[in-house]
C-alpha atoms as a PDB file:
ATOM      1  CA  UNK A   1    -104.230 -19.631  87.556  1.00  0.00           C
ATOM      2  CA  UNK A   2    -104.219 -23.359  88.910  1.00  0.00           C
ATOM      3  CA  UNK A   3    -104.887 -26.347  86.337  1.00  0.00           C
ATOM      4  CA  UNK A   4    -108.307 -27.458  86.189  1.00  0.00           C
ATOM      5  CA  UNK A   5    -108.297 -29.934  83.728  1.00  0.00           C
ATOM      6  CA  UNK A   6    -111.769 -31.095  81.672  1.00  0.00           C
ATOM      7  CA  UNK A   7    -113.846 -33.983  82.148  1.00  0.00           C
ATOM      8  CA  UNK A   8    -112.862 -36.842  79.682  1.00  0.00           C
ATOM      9  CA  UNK A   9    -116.625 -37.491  79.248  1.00  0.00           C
ATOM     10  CA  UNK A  10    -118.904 -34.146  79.351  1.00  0.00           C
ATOM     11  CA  UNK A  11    -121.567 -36.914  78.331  1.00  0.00           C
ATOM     12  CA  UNK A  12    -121.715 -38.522  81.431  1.00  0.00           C
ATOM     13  CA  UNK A  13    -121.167 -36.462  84.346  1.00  0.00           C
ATOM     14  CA  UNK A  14    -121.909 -37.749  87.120  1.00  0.00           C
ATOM     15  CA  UNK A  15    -124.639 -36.571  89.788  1.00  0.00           C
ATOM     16  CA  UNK A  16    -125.832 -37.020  93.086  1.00  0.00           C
ATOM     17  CA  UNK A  17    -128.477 -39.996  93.123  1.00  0.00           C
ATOM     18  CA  UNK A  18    -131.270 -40.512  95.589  1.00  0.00           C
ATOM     19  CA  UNK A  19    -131.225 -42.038  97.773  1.00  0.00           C
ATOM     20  CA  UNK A  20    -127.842 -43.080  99.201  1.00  0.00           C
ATOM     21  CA  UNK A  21    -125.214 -39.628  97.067  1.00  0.00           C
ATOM     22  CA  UNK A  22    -122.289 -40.594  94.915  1.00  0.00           C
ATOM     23  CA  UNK A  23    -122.229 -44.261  95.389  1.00  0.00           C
ATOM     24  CA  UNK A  24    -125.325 -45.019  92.998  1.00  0.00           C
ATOM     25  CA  UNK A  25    -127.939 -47.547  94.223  1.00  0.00           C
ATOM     26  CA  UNK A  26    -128.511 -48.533  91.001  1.00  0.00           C
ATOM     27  CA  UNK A  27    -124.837 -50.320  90.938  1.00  0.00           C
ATOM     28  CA  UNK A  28    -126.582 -52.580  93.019  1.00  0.00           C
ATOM     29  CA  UNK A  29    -130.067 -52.705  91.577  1.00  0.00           C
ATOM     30  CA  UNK A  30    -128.664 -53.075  88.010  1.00  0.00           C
ATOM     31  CA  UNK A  31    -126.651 -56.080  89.095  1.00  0.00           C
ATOM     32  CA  UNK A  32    -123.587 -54.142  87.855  1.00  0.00           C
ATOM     33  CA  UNK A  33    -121.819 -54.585  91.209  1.00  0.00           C
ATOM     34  CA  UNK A  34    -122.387 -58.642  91.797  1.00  0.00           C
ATOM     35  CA  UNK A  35    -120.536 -59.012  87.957  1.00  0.00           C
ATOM     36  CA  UNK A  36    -117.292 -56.845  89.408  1.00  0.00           C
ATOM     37  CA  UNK A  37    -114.605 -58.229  90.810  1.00  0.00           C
ATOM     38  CA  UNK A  38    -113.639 -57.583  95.134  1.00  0.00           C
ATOM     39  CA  UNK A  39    -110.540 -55.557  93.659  1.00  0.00           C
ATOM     40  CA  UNK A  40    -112.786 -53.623  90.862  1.00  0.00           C
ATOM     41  CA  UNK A  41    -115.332 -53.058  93.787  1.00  0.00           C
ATOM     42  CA  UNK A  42    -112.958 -51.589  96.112  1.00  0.00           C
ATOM     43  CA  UNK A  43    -111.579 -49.619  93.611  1.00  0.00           C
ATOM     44  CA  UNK A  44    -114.829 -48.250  93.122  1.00  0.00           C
ATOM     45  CA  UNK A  45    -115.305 -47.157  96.187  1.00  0.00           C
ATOM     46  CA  UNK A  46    -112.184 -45.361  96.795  1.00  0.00           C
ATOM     47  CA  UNK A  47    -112.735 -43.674  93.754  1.00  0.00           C
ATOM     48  CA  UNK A  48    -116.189 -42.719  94.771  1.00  0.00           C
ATOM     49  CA  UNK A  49    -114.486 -41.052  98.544  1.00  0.00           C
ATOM     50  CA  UNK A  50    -111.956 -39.276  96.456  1.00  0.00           C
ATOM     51  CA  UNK A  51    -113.493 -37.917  93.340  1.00  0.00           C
ATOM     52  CA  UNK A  52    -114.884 -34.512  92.814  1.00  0.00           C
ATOM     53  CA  UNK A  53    -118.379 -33.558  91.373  1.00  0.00           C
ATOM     54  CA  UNK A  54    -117.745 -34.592  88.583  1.00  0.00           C
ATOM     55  CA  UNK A  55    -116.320 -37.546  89.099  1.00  0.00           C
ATOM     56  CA  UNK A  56    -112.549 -36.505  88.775  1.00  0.00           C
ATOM     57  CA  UNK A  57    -109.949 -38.299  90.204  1.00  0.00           C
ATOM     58  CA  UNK A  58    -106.198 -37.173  90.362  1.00  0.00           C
ATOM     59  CA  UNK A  59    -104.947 -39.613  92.520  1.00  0.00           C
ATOM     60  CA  UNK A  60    -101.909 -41.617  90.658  1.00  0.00           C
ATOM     61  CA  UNK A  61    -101.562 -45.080  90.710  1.00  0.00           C
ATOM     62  CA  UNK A  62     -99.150 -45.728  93.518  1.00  0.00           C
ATOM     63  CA  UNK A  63    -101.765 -43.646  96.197  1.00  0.00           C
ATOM     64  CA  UNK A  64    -104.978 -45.720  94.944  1.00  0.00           C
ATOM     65  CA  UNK A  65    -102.541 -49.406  94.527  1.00  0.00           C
ATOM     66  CA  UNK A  66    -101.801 -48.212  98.681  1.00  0.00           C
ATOM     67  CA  UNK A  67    -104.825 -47.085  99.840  1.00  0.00           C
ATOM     68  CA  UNK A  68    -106.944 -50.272  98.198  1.00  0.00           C
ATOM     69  CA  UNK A  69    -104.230 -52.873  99.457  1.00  0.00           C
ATOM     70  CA  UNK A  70    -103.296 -54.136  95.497  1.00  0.00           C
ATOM     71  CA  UNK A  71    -100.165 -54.200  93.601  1.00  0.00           C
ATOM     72  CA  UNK A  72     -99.477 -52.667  90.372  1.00  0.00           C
ATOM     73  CA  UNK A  73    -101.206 -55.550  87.964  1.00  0.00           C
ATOM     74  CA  UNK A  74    -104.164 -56.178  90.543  1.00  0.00           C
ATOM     75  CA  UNK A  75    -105.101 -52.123  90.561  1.00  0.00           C
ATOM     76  CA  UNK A  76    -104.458 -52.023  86.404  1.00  0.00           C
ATOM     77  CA  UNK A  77    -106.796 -55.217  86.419  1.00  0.00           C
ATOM     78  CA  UNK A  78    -109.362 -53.721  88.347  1.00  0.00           C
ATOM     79  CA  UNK A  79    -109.649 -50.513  86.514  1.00  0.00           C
ATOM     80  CA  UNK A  80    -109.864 -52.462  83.147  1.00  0.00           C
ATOM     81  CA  UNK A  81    -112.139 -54.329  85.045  1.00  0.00           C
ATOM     82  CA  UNK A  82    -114.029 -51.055  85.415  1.00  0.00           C
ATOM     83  CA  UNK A  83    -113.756 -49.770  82.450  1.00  0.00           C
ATOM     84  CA  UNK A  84    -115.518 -52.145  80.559  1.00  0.00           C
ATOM     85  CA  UNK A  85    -118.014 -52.185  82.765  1.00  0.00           C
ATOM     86  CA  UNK A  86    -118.678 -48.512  81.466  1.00  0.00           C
ATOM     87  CA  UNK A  87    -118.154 -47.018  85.372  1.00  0.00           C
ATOM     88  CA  UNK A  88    -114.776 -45.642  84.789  1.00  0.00           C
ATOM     89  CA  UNK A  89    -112.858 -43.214  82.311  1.00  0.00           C
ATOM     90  CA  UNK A  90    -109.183 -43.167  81.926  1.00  0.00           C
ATOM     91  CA  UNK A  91    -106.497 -40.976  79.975  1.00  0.00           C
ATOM     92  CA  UNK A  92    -103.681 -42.692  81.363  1.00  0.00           C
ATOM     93  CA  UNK A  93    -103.369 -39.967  84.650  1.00  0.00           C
ATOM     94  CA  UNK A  94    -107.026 -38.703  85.604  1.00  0.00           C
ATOM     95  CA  UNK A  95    -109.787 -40.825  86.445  1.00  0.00           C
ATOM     96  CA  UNK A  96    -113.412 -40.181  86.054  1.00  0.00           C
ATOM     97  CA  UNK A  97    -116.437 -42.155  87.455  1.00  0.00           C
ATOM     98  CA  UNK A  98    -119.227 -42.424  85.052  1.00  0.00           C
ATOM     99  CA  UNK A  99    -122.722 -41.766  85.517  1.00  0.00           C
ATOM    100  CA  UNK A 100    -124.449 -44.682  85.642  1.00  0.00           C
ATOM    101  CA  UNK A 101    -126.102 -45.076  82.042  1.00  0.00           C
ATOM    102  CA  UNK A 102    -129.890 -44.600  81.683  1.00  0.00           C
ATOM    103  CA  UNK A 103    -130.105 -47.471  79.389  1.00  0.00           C
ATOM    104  CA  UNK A 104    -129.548 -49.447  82.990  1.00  0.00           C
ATOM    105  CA  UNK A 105    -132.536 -51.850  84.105  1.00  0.00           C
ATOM    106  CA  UNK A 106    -132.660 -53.830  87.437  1.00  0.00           C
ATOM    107  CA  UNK A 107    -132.507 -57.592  86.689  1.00  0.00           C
ATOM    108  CA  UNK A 108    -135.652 -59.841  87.268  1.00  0.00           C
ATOM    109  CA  UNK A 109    -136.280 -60.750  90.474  1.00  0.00           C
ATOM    110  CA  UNK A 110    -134.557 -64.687  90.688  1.00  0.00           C
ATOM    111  CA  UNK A 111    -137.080 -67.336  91.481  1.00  0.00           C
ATOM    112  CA  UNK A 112    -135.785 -68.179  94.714  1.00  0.00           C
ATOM    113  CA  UNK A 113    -133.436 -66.661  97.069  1.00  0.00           C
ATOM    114  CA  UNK A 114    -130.104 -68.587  96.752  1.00  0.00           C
ATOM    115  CA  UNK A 115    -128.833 -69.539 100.417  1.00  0.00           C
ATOM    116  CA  UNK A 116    -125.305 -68.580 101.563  1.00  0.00           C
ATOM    117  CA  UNK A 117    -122.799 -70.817 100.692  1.00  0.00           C
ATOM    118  CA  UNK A 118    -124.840 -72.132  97.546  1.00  0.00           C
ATOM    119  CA  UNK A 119    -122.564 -69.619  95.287  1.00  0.00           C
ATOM    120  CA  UNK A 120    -124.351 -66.740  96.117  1.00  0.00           C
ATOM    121  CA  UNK A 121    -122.221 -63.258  95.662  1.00  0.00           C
ATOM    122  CA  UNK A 122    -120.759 -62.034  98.933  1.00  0.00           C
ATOM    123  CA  UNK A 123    -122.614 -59.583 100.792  1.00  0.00           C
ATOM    124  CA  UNK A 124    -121.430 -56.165 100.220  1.00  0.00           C
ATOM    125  CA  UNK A 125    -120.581 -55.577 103.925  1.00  0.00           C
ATOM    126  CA  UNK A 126    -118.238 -58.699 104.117  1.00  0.00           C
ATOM    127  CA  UNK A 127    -116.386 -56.984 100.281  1.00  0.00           C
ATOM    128  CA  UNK A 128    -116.053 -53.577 102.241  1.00  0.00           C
ATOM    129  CA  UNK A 129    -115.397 -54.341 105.382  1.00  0.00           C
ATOM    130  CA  UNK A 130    -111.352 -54.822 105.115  1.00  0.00           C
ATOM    131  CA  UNK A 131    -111.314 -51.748 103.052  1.00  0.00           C
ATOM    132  CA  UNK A 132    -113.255 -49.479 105.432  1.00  0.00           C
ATOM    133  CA  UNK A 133    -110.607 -50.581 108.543  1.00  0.00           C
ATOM    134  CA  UNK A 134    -107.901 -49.802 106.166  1.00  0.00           C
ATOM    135  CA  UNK A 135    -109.190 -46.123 105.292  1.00  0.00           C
ATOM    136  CA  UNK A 136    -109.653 -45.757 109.289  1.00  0.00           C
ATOM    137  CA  UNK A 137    -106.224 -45.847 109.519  1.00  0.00           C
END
């Protein structure tokens, strides 16, 4: 019989969201995404390609610290980072990705768009970009 270890958090499963699947669109609507860091994001989205349904991750830390492009501190960082943000569960080896929780609001609309360069967040592509070449590979 193979090892199928629990969820750490039955409570918050995660599941598939309309309309984009596993990577929630509320991350972005929330505003949850602009307030994590490039490392914490990428992170994220590794751990989004890898996890199962539920949001389990068994991926150690040297395979995620290669495949995101950190070292040790920078990946420990950016799952702290994560974790108290309330996306990300850890018991020290497993990893799970939180469901987004329902308490969640998108922010109010800003008054005015903020032009590029004024110290408005990156755009996502520009964050994932390096990160997508590096999976091609």
């Amino acid at each position: 019989m193979a090892f199928k270890p629990k969820p750490l958090r039955l409570d918050r499963l995660r599941h598939l969201e309309r309309p984009f699947g596993w990577v929630p669109f509320r991350l972005l609507t929330s505003g949850q995404l602009a307030s994590l860091s490039v490392s914490s994001k990428a992170l994220y989205l590794v751990l989004c390609l890898v996890a199962d349904r539920h949001g389990l991750s068994y991926w150690g830390e040297e395979r995620l610290r290669a495949q995101v492009g950190l070292d040790m501190a920078a990946l420990r960082h950016a799952r702290d980072e994560l974790q108290s943000h309330d996306l990300l569960a850890f018991d020290g080896r497993l990893y799970q990705l939180l469901a987004l929780s329902v308490a969640e609001r998108p922010p109010s609309p800003p008054a005015s768009k903020p032009r590029r360069g004024s110290g408005a967040p990156e755009p996502i592509s520009a964050v994932l970009a390096p990160l997508l070449k590096r999976l091609e590979k």
